[in-house]
C-alpha atoms as a PDB file:
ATOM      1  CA  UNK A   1     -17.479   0.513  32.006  1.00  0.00           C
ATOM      2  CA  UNK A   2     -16.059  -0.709  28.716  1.00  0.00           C
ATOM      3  CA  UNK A   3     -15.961  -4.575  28.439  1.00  0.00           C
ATOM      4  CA  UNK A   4     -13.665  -7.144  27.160  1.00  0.00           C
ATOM      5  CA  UNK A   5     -10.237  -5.284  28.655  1.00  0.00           C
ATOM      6  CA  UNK A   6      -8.705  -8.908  30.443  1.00  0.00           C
ATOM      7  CA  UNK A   7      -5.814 -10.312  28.745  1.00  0.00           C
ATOM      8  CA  UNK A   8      -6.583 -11.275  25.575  1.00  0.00           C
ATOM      9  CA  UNK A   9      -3.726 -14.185  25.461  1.00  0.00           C
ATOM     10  CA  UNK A  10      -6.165 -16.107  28.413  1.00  0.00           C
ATOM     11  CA  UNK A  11      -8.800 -16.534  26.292  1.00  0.00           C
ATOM     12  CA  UNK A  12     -10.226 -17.881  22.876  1.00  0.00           C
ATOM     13  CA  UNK A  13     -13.213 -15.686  22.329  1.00  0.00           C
ATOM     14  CA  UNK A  14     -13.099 -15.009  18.544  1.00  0.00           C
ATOM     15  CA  UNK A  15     -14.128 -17.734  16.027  1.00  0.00           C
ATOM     16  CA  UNK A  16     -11.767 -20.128  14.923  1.00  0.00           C
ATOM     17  CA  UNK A  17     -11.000 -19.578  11.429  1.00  0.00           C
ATOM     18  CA  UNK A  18     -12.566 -21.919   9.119  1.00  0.00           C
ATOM     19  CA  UNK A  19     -11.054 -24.528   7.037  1.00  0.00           C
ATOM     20  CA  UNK A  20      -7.305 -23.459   7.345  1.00  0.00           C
ATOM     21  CA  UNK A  21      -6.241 -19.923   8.831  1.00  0.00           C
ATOM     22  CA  UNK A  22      -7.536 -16.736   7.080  1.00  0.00           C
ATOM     23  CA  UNK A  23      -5.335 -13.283   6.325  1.00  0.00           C
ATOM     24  CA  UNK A  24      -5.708 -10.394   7.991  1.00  0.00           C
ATOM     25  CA  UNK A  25      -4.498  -7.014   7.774  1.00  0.00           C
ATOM     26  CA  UNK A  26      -5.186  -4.508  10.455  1.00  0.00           C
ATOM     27  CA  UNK A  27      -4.894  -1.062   9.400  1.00  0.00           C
ATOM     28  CA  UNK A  28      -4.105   1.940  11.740  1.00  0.00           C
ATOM     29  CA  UNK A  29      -5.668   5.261  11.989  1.00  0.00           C
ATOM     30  CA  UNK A  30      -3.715   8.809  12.542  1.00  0.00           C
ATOM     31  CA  UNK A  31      -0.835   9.238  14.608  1.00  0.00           C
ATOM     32  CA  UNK A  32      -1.129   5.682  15.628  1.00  0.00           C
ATOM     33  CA  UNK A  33       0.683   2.793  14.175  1.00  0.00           C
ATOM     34  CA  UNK A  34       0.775  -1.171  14.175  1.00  0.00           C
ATOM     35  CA  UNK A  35       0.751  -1.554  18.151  1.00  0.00           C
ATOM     36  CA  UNK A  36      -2.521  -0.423  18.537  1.00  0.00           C
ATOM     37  CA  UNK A  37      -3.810  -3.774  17.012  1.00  0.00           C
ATOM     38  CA  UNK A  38      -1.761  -5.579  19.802  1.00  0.00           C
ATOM     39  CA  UNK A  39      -4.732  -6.955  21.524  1.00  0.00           C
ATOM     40  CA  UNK A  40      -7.098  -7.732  18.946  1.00  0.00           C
ATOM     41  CA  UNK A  41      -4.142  -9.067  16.961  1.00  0.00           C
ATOM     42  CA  UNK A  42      -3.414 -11.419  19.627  1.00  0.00           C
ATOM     43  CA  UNK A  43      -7.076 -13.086  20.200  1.00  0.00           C
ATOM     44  CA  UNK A  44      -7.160 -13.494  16.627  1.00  0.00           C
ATOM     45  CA  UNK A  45      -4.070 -15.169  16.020  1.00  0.00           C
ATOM     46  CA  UNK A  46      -5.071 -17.643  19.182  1.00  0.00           C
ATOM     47  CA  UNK A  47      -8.060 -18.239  17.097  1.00  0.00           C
ATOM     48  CA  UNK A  48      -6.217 -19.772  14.153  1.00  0.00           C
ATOM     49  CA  UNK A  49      -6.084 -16.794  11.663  1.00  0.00           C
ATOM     50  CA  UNK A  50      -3.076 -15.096  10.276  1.00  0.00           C
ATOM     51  CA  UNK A  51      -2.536 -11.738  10.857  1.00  0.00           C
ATOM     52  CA  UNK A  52      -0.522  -8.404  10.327  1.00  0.00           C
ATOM     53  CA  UNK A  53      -0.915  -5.398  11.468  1.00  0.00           C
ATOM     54  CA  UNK A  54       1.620  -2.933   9.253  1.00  0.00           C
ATOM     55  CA  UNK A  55       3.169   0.319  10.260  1.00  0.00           C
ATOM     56  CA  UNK A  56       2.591   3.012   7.228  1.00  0.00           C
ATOM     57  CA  UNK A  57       5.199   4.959   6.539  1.00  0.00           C
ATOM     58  CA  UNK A  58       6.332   7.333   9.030  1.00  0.00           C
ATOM     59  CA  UNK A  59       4.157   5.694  11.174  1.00  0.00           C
ATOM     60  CA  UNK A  60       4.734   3.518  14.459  1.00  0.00           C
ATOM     61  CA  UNK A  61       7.872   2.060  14.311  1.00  0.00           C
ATOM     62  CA  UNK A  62       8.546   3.244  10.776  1.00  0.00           C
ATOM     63  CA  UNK A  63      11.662   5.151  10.972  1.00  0.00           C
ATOM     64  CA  UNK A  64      10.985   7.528   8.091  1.00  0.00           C
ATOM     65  CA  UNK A  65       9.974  11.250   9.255  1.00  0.00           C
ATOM     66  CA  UNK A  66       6.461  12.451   7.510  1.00  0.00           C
ATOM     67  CA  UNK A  67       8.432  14.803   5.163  1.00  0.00           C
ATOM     68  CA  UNK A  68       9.798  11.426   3.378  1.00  0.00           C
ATOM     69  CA  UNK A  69       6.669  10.125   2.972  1.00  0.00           C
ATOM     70  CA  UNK A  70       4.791  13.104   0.619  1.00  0.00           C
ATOM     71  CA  UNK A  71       2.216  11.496  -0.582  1.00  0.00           C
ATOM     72  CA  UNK A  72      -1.245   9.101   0.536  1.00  0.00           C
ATOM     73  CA  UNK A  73       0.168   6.650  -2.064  1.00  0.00           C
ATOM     74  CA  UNK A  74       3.696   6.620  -0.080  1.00  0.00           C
ATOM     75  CA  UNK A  75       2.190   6.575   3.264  1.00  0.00           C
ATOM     76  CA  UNK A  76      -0.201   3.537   2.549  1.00  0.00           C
ATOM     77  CA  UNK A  77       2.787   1.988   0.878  1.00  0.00           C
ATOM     78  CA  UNK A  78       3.653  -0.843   3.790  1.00  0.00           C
ATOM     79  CA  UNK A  79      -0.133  -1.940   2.838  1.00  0.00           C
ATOM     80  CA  UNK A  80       0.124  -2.016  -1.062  1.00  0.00           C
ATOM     81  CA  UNK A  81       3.135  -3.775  -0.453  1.00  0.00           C
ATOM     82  CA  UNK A  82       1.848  -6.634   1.766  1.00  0.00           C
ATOM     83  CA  UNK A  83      -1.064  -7.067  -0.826  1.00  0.00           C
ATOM     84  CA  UNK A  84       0.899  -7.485  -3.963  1.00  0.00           C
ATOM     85  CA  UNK A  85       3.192  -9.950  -2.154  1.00  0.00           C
ATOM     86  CA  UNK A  86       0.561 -12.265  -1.414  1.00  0.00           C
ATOM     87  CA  UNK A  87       0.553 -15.578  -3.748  1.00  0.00           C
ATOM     88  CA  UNK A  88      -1.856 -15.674  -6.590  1.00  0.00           C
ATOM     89  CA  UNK A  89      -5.669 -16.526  -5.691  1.00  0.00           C
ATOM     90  CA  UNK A  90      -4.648 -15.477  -1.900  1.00  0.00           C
ATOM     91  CA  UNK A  91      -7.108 -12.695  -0.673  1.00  0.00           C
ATOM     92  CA  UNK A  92      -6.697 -11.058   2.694  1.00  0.00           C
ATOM     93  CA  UNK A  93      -9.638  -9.181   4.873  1.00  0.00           C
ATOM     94  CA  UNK A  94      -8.338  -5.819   5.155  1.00  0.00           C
ATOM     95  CA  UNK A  95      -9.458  -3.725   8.478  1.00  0.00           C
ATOM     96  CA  UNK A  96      -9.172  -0.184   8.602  1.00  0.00           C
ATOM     97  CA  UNK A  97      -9.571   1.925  11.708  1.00  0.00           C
ATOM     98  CA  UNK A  98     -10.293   5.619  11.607  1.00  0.00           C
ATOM     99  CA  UNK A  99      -8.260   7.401   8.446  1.00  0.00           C
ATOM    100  CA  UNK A 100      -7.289   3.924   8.035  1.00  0.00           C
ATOM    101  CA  UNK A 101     -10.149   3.425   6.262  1.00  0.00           C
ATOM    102  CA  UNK A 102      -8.637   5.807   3.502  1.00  0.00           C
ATOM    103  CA  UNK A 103      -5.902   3.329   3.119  1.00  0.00           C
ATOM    104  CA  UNK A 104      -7.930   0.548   2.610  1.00  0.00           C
ATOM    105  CA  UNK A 105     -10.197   2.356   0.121  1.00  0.00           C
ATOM    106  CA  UNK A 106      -6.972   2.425  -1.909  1.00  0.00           C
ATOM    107  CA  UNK A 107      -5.784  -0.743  -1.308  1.00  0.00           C
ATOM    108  CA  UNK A 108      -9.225  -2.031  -2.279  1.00  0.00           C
ATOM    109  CA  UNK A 109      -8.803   0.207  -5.652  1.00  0.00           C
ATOM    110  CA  UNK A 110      -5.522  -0.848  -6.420  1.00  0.00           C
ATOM    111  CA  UNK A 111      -5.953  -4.661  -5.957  1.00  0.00           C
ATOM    112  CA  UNK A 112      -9.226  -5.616  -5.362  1.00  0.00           C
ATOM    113  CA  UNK A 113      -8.897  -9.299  -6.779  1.00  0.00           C
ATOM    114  CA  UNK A 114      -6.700  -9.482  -3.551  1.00  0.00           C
ATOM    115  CA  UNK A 115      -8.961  -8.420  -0.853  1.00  0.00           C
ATOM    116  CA  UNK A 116     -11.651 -10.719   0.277  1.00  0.00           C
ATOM    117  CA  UNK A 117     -13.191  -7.882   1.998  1.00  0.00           C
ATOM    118  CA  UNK A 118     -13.051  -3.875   3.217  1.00  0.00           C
ATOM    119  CA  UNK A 119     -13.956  -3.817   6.797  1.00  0.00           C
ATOM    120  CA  UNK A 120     -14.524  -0.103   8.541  1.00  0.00           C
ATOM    121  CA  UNK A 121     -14.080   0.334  11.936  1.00  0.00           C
ATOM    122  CA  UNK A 122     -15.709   3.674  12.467  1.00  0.00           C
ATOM    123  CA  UNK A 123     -13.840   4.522   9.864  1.00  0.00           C
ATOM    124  CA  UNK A 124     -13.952   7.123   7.117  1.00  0.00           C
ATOM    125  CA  UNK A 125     -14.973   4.659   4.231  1.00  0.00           C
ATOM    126  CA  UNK A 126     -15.296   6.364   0.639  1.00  0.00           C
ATOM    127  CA  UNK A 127     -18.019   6.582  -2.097  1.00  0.00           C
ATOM    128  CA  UNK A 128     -17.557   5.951  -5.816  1.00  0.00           C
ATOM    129  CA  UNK A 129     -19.687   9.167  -6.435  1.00  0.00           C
ATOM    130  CA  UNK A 130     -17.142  11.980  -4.654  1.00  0.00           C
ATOM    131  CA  UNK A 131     -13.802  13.053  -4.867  1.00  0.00           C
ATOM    132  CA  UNK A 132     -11.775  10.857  -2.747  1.00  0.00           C
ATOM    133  CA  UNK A 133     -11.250  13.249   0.871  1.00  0.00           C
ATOM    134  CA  UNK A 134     -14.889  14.636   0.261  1.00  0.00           C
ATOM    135  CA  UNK A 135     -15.565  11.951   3.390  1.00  0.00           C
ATOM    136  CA  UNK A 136     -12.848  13.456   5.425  1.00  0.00           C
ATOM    137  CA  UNK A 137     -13.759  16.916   4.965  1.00  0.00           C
ATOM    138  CA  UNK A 138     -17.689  16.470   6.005  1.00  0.00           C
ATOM    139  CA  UNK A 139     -16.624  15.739   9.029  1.00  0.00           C
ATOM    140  CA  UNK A 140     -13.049  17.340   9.798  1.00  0.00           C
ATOM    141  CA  UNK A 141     -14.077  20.714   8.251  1.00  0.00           C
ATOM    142  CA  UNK A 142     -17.808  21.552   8.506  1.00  0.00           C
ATOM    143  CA  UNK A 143     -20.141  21.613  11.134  1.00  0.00           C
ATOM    144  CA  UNK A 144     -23.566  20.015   8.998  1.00  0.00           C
ATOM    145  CA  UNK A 145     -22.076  17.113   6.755  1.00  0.00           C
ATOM    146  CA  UNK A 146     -23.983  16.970   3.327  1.00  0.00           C
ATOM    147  CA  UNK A 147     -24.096  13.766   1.836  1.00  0.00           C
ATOM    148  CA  UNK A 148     -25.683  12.476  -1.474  1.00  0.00           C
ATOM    149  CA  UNK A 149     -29.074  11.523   0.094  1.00  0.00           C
ATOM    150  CA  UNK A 150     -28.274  12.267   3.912  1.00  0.00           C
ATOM    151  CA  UNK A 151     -28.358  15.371   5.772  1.00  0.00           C
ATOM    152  CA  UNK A 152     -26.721  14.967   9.767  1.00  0.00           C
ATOM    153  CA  UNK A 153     -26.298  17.808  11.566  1.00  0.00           C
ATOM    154  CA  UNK A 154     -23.120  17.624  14.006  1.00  0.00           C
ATOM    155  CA  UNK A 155     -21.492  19.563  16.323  1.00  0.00           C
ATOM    156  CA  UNK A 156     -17.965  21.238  14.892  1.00  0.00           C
ATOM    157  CA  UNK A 157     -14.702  18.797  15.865  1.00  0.00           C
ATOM    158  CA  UNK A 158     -13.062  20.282  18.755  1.00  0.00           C
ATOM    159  CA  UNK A 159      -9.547  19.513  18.316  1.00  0.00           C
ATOM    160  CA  UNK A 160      -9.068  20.428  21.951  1.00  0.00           C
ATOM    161  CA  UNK A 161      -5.063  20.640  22.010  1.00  0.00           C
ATOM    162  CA  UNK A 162      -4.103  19.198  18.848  1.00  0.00           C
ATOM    163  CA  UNK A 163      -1.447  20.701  16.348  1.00  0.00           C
ATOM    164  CA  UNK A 164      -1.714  21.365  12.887  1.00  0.00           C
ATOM    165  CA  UNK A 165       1.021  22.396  10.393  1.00  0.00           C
ATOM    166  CA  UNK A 166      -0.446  23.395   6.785  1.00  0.00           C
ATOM    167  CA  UNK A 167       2.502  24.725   5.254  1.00  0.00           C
ATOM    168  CA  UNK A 168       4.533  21.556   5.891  1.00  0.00           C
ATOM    169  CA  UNK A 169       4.373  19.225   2.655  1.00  0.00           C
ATOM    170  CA  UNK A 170       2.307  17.147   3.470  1.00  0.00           C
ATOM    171  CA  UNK A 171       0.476  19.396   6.389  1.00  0.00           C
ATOM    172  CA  UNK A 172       0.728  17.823   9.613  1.00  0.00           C
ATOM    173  CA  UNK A 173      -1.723  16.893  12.216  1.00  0.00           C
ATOM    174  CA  UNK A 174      -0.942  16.066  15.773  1.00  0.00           C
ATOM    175  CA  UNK A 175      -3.427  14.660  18.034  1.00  0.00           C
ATOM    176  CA  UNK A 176      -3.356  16.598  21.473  1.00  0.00           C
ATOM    177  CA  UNK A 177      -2.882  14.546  24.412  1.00  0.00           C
ATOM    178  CA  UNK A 178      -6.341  15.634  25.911  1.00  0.00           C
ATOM    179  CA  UNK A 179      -7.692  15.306  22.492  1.00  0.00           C
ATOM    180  CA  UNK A 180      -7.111  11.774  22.445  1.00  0.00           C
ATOM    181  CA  UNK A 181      -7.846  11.412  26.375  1.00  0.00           C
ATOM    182  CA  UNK A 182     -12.045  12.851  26.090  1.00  0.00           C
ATOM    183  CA  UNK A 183     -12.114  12.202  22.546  1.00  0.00           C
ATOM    184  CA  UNK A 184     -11.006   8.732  21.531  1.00  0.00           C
ATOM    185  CA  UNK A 185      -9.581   6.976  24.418  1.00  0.00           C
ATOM    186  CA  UNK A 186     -12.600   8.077  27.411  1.00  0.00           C
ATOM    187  CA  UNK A 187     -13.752   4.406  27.562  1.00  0.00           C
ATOM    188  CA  UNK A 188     -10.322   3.046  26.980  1.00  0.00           C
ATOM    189  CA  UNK A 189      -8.256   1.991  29.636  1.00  0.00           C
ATOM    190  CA  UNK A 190      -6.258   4.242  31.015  1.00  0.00           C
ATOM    191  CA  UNK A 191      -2.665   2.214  30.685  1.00  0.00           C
ATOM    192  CA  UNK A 192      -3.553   2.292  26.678  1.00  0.00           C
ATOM    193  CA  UNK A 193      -3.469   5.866  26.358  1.00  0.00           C
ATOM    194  CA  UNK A 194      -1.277   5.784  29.027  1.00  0.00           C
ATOM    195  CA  UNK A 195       0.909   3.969  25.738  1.00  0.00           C
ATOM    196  CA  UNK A 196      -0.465   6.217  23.144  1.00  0.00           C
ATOM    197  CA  UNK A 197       1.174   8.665  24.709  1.00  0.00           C
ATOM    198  CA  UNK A 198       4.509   7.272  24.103  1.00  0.00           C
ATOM    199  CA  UNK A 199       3.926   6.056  20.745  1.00  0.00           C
ATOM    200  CA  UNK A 200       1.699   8.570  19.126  1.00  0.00           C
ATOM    201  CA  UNK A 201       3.317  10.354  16.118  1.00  0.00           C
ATOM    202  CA  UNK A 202       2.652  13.542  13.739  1.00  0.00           C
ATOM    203  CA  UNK A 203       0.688  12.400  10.325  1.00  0.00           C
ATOM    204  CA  UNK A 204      -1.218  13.623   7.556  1.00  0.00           C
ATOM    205  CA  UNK A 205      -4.601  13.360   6.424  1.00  0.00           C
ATOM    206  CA  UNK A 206      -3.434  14.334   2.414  1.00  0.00           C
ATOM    207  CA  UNK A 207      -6.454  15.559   1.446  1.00  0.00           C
ATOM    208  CA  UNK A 208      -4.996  18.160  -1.608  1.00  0.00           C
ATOM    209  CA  UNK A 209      -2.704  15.054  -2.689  1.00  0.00           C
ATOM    210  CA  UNK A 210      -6.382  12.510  -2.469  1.00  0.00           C
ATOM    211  CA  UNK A 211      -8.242  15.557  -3.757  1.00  0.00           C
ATOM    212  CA  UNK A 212      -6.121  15.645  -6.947  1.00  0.00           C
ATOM    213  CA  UNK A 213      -6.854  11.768  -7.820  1.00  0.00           C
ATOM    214  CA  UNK A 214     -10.079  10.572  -9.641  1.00  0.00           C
ATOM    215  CA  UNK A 215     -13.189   9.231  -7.226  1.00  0.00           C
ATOM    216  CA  UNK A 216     -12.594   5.295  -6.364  1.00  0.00           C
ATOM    217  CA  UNK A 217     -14.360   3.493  -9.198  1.00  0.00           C
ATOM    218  CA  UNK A 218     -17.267   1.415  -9.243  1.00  0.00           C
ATOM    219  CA  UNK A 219     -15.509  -1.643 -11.039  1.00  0.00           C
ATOM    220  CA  UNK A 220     -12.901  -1.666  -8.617  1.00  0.00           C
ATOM    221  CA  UNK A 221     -13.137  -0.283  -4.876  1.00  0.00           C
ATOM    222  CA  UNK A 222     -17.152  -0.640  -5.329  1.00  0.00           C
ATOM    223  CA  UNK A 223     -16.825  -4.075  -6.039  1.00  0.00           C
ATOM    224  CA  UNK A 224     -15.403  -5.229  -2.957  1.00  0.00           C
ATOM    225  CA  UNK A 225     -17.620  -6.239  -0.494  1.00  0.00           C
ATOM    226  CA  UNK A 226     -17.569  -4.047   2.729  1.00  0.00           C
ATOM    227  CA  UNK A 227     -18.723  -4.656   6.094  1.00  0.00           C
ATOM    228  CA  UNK A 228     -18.893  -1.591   8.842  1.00  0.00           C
ATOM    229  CA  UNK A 229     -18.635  -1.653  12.490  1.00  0.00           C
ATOM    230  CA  UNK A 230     -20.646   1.562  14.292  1.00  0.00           C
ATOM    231  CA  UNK A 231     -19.066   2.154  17.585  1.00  0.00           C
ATOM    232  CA  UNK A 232     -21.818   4.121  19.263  1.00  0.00           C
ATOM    233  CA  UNK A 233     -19.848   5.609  21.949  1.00  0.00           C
ATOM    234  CA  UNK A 234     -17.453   7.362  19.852  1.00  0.00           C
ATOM    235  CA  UNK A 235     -16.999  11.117  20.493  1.00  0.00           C
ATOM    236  CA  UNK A 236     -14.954  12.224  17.244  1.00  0.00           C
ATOM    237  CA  UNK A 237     -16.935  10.094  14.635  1.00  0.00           C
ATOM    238  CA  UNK A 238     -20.193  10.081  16.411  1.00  0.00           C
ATOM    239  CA  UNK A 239     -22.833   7.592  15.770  1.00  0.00           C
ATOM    240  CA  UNK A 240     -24.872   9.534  13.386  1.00  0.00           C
ATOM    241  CA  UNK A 241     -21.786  10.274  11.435  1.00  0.00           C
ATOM    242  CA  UNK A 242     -21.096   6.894  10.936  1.00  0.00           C
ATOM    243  CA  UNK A 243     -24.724   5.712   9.692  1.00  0.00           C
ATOM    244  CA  UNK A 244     -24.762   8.366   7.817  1.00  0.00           C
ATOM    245  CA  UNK A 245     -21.062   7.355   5.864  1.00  0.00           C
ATOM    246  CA  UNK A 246     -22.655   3.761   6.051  1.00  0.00           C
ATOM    247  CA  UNK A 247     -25.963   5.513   4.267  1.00  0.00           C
ATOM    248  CA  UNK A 248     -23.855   7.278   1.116  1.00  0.00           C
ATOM    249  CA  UNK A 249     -21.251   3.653   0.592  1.00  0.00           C
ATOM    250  CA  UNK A 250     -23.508   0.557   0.079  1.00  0.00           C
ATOM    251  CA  UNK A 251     -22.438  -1.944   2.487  1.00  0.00           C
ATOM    252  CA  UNK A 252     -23.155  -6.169   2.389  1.00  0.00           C
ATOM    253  CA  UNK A 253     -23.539  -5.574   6.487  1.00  0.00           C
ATOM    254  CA  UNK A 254     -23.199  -3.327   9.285  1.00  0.00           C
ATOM    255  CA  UNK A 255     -22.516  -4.478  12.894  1.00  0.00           C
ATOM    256  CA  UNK A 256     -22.131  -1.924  15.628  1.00  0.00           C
ATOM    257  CA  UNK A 257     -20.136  -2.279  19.321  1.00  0.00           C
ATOM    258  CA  UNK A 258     -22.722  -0.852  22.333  1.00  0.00           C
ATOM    259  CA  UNK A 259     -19.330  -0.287  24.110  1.00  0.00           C
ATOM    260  CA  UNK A 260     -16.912   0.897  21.797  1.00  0.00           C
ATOM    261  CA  UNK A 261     -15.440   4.761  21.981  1.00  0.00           C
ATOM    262  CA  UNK A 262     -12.606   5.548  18.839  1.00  0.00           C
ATOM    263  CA  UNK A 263     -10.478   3.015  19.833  1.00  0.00           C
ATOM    264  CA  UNK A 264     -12.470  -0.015  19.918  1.00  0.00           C
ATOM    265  CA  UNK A 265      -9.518  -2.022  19.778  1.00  0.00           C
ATOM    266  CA  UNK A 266      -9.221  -0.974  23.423  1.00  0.00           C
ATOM    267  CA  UNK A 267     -12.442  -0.266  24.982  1.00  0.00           C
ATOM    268  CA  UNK A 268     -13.728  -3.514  23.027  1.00  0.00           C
ATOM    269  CA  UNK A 269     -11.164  -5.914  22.139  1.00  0.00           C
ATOM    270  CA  UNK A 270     -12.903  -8.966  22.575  1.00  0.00           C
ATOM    271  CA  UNK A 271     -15.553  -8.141  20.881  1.00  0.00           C
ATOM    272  CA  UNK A 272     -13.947  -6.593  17.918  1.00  0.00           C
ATOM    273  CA  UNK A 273     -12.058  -9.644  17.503  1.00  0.00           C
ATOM    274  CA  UNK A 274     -15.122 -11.688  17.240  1.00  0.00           C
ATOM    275  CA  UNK A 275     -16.748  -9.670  14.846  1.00  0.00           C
ATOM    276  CA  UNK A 276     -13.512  -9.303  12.381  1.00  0.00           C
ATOM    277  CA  UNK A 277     -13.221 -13.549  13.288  1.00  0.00           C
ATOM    278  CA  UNK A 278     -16.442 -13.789  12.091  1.00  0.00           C
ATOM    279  CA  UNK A 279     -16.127 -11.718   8.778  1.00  0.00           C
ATOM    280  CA  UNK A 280     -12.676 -13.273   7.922  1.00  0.00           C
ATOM    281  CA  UNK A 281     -14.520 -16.599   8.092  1.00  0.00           C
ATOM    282  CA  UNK A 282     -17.852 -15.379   6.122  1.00  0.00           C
ATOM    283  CA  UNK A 283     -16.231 -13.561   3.153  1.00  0.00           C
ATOM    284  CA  UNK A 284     -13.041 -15.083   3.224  1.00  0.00           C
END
């Protein structure tokens, strides 16, 4: 049984942020949008910090269908946006979850004097050595992932009952409902994908439109310091998968959830709010 699923306005369990509130942005993965954050959001704002958790475009509450939003640049838009709004010498912790991760990457590349630090929720999280999707397609494409100095051998993704579109522009994915039920959500409780089910959308995962761009670059995206969180009960990005991301992308610290399935923001929220309390008041 998954811990940590009271309600999180009762309680105070993350870290008060240090010396004045810090920013942070919680990113969404595919086919979800800002409301997944709700309950993580909501333990860390009671712990002093300031947060906001974006829709991308054509993406929770986002109005805009996918075929308006062509591109990975105009999808991650909402997040670029918030980042070059913030006042000079104002950095913000950005947290991506699942393909979020992809959107912090280029947040992190476009304005990394703005981003105190890249946190990955077992979350696809880029090298400086690849081209940019090369992450994505280890895992969403082939069975035995090869990375630069790690070797994991993984089952093939089932995508169970989920719907893909390639000839759309961009190609659609939609995550099945008992895709999301065994795969992400089996630890989650069951009124949240009971919600998912209401909110989730089609997305994209761009890869020809990331393919096309240069890798992220060392002086940039590398410098940012980045912190991972392994959720070893995950069934889509399984453990090994993630250490072995972790393994190829030097990280200043990894931290890892006994608990957590996909959507540790569920299964785990108290204790994914500590740890991002925690890192928003260490690199912040």
């Amino acid at each position: 049984m998954a811990s940590g699923n009271g309600n999180p306005a009762r309680a105070v369990p993350a870290p008060a942020a240090a010396e004045g509130a810090r920013r942070i942005i919680l990113v969404h993965g595919t086919g979800h949008g800002g409301w997944c954050w709700y309950r993580v959001a909501t333990l860390l704002r009671a712990a002093g910090h300031r947060v906001h958790a974006p829709d991308l475009a054509a993406s929770g509450a986002d109005a805009r269908p996918l075929r308006d939003v062509p591109t990975f640049e105009d999808y991650t838009r909402p997040l670029l946006d918030a980042l070059s709004a913030l006042p000079d010498g104002e950095r913000a912790v950005l947290v991506g979850h699942s393909f979020g991760g992809m959107s912090v990457a280029l947040a992190a590349q476009t304005f990394p004097e703005k981003v105190a630090a890249a946190v990955f929720v077992t979350a696809f999280m880029p090298d400086c050595t690849h081209h940019r999707t090369h992450v994505i397609e280890q895992r969403l494409t082939r069975s035995i992932p090869c990375f630069t100095s790690v070797r994991v051998k993984l089952p093939p993704l089932d995508w169970m009952d989920s719907a893909k579109d390639d000839e759309h522009v961009p190609p659609t994915v939609f995550l099945g409902p008992e895709f999301l039920r065994q795969k992400l959500y089996q630890l989650s409780p069951p009124e949240e994908y009971t919600l998912s089910q209401s909110l989730a959308r089609v997305s994209s995962y761009y890869v020809a439109d990331q393919k096309s761009k240069p890798p992220f670059s060392e002086a940039r995206y590398g410098a940012v310091s980045k912190v991972y969180v392994v959720c070893k009960q995950d069934l889509a990005m399984l453990e090994s998968f993630q250490r072995a991301i972790v393994a190829a992308c030097p990280v200043a610290e990894v931290r890892e959830i006994a608990d957590a399935d996909h959507m540790a923001m569920f299964s785990t929220p108290v204790e994914l709010a500590r740890h991002l309390a925690d890192v928003a008041n260490t690199y912040a």
